[in-house]
Protein backbone atom coordinates (compact mmCIF):
# COMPACT_ATOMS: atom_id res chain seq x y z
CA UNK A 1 -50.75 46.08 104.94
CA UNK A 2 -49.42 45.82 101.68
CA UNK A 3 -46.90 42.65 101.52
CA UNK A 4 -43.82 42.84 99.17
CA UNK A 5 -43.00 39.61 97.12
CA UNK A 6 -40.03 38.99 94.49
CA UNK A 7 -42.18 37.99 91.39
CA UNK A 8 -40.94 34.51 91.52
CA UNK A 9 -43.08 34.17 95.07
CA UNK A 10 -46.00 34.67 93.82
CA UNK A 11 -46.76 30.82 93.22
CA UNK A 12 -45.83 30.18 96.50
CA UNK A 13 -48.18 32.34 97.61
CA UNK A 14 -51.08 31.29 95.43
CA UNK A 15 -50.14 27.41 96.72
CA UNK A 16 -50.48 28.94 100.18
CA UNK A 17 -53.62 30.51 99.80
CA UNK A 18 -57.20 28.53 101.07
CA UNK A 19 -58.90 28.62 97.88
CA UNK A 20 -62.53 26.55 98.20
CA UNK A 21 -62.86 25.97 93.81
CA UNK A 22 -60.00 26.59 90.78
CA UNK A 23 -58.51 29.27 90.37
CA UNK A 24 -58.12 31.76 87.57
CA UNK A 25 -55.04 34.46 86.76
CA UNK A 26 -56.04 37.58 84.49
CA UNK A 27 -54.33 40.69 83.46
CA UNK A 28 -56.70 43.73 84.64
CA UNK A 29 -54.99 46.76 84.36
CA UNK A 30 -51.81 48.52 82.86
CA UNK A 31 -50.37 51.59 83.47
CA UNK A 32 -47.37 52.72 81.53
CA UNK A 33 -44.66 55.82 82.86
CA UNK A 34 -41.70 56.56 80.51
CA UNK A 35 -39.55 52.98 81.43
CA UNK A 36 -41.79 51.32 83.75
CA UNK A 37 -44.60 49.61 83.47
CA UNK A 38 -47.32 48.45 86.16
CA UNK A 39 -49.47 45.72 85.79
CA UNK A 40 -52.57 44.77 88.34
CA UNK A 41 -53.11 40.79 87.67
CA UNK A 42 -55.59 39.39 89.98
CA UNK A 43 -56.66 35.64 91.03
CA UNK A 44 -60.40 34.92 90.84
CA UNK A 45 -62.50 31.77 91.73
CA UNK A 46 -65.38 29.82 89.51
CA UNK A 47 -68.15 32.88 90.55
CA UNK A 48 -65.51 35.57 89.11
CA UNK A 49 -64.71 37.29 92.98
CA UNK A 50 -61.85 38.21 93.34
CA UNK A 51 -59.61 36.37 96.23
CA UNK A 52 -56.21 38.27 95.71
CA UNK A 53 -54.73 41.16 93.65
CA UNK A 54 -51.01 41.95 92.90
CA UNK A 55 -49.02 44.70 91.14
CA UNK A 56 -45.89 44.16 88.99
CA UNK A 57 -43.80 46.26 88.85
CA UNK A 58 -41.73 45.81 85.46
CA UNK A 59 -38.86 48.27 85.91
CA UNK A 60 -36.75 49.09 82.93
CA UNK A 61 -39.16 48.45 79.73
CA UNK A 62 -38.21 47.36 76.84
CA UNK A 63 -40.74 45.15 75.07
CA UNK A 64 -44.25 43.59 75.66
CA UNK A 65 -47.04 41.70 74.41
CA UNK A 66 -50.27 41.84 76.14
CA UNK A 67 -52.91 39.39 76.51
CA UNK A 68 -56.43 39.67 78.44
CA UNK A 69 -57.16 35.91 78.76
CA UNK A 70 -56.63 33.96 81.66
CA UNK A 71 -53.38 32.26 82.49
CA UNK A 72 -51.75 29.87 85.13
CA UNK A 73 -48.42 29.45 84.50
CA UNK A 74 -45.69 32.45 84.67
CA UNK A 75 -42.23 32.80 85.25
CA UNK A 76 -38.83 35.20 84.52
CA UNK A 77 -36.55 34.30 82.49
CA UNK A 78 -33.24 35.17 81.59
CA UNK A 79 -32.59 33.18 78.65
CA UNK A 80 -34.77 33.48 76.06
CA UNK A 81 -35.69 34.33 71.97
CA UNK A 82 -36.98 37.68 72.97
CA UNK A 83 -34.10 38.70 74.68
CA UNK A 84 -31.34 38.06 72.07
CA UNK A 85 -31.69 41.75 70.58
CA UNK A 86 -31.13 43.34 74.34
CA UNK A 87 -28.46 41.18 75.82
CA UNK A 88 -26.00 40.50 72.83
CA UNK A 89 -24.29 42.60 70.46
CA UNK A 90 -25.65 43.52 67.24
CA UNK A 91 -23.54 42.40 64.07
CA UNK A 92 -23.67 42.57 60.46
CA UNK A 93 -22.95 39.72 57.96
CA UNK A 94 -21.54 40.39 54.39
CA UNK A 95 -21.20 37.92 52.02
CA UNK A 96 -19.62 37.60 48.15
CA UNK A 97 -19.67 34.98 45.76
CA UNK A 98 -22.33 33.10 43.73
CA UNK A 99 -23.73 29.42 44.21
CA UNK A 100 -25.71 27.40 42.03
CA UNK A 101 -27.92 25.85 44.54
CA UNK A 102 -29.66 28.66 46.39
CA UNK A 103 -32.33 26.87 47.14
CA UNK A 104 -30.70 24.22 48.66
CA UNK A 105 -28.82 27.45 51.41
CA UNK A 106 -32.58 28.90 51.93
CA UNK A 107 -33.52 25.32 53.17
CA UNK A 108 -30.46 25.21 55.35
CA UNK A 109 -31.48 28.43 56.93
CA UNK A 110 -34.46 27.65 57.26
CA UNK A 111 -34.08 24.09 59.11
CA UNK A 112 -31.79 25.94 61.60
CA UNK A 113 -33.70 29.34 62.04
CA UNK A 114 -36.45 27.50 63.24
CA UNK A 115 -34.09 25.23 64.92
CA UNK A 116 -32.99 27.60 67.39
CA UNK A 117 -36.00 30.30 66.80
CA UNK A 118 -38.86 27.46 67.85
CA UNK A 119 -41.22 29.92 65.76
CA UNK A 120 -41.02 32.44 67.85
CA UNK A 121 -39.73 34.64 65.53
CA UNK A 122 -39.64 34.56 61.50
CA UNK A 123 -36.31 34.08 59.59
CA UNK A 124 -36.90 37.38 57.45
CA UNK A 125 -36.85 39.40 60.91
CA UNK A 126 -33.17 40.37 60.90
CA UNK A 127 -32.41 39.63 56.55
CA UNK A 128 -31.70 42.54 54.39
CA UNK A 129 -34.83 42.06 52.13
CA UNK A 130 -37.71 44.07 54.21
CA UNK A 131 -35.90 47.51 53.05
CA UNK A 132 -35.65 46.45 49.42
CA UNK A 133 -38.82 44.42 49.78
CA UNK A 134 -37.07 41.20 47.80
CA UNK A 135 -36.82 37.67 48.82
CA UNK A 136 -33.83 36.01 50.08
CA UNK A 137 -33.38 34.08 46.75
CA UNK A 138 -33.15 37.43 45.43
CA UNK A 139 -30.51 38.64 47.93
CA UNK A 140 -28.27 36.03 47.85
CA UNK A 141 -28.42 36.07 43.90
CA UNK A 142 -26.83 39.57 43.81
CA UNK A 143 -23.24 38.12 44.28
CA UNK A 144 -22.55 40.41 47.62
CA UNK A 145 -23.90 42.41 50.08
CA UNK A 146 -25.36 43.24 53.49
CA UNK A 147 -26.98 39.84 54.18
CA UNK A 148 -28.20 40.27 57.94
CA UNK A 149 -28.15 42.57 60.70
CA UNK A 150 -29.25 40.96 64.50
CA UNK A 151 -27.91 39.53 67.68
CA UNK A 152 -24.21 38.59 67.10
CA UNK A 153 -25.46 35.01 68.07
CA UNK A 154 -28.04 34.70 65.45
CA UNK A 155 -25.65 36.29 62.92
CA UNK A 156 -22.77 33.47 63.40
CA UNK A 157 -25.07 30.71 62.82
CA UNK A 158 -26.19 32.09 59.82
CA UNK A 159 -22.70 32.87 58.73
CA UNK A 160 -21.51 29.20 59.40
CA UNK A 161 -24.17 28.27 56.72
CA UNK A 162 -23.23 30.62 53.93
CA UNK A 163 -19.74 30.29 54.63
CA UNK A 164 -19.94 26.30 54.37
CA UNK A 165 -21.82 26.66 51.12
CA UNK A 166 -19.10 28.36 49.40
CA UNK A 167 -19.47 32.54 50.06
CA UNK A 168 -17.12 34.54 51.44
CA UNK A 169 -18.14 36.21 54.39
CA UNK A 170 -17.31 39.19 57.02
CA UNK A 171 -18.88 39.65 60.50
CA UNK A 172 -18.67 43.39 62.03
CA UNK A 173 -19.79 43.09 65.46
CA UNK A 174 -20.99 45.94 66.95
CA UNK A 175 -20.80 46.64 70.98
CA UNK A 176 -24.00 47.62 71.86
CA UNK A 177 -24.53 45.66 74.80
CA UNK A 178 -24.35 47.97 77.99
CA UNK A 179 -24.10 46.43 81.55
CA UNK A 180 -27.87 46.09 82.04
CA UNK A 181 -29.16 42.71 81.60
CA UNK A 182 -32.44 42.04 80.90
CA UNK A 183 -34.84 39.58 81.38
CA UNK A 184 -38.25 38.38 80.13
CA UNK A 185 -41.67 37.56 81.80
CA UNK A 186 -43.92 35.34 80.59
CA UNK A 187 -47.70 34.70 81.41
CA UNK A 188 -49.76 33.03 79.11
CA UNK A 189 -49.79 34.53 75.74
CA UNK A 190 -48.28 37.57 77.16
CA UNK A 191 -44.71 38.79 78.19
CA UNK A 192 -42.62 42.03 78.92
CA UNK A 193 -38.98 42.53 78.36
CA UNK A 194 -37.54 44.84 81.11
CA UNK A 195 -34.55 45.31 83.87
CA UNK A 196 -36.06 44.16 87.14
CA UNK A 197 -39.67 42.64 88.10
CA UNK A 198 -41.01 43.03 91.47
CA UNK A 199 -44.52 41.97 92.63
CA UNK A 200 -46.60 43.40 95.45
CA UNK A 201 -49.84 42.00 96.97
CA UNK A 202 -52.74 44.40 97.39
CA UNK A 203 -55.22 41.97 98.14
């Protein structure tokens, strides 16, 4: 009889289980239908048999990043880096003016990109430079202009840094955000962005 688990169950379940050696959590399948995407992850011991298998059931796809190795530690989140681009509104920043230390505002964005961004993801992601394929020196040299385009969160901190290094900036925040809210999970090196998660046991 297949037994029906919320995803964040499954540890209880594994801490339940009579396991004689260590255990072991793998990704062994995929399979991927318009918005929804099932995943078989199954628990094996020292000798590589395998003592349970579940399906996931990510409902509502949006992202993901898969990984083959072995993991032991997953959860869902609904806070996190990955999700800033689904659950806020997008927004542009515009800025004017001219500085004489650059430099010095590139280091200020930097220290709080990564800051907030714990290298998840690089400060050039959301700047207007991939399309012209300049640097931000260059950008913020050409007096004004279309200086970033992301989550409206990420967008005010970076406008709090021009702004207090003497450009004028605009913010036009777009509302892009529907009702769904999305969340994030995360096993090992891997996650998936979607609406809902729900885990079944097979095995």
């Amino acid at each position: 009889m297949v037994k029906e688990y919320m995803l964040s169950n499954i540890s209880k379940a594994l801490n339940e289980g009579q396991f004689s050696s260590d255990i072991y959590l793998s990704l062994d399948g995929l399979q991927v239908d318009d918005d929804k995407l099932l995943l078989t992850i199954i628990v094996t011991d020292d000798n590589d048999e395998k003592l349970q298998e579940w399906e996931v059931t990510c409902t509502g796809l949006r992202n993901h990043k898969l990984d083959v190795n072995f993991f032991e530690e997953f959860e869902v989140l609904d806070e996190h880096i990955f999700l800033w681009e689904f659950n806020y509104n997008t927004a542009d920043l515009f800025f004017k003016g001219n500085i004489n230390d650059i430099n010095g505002v590139i280091g200020e964005l930097f220290i709080i990109h990564s800051n907030l961004a714990k290298g998840q993801i690089p400060l050039e992601k959301y700047l207007n430079i991939n399309y012209y394929n300049v640097d931000i020196r260059h950008l913020l040299s050409q007096g004004e202009g279309l200086f970033s385009k992301g989550p409206v969160n990420l967008i005010k901190v970076y406008e709090k840094v021009l702004s207090e290094n003497g450009y004028k900036t605009s913010i036009i925040e777009y509302p892009t955000k529907g009702s769904t809210v999305y969340k994030i999970f995360v096993f090992g090196d891997s996650y998936v962005v979607a609406k809902d998660f729900q885990a079944f046991q097979v095995l």
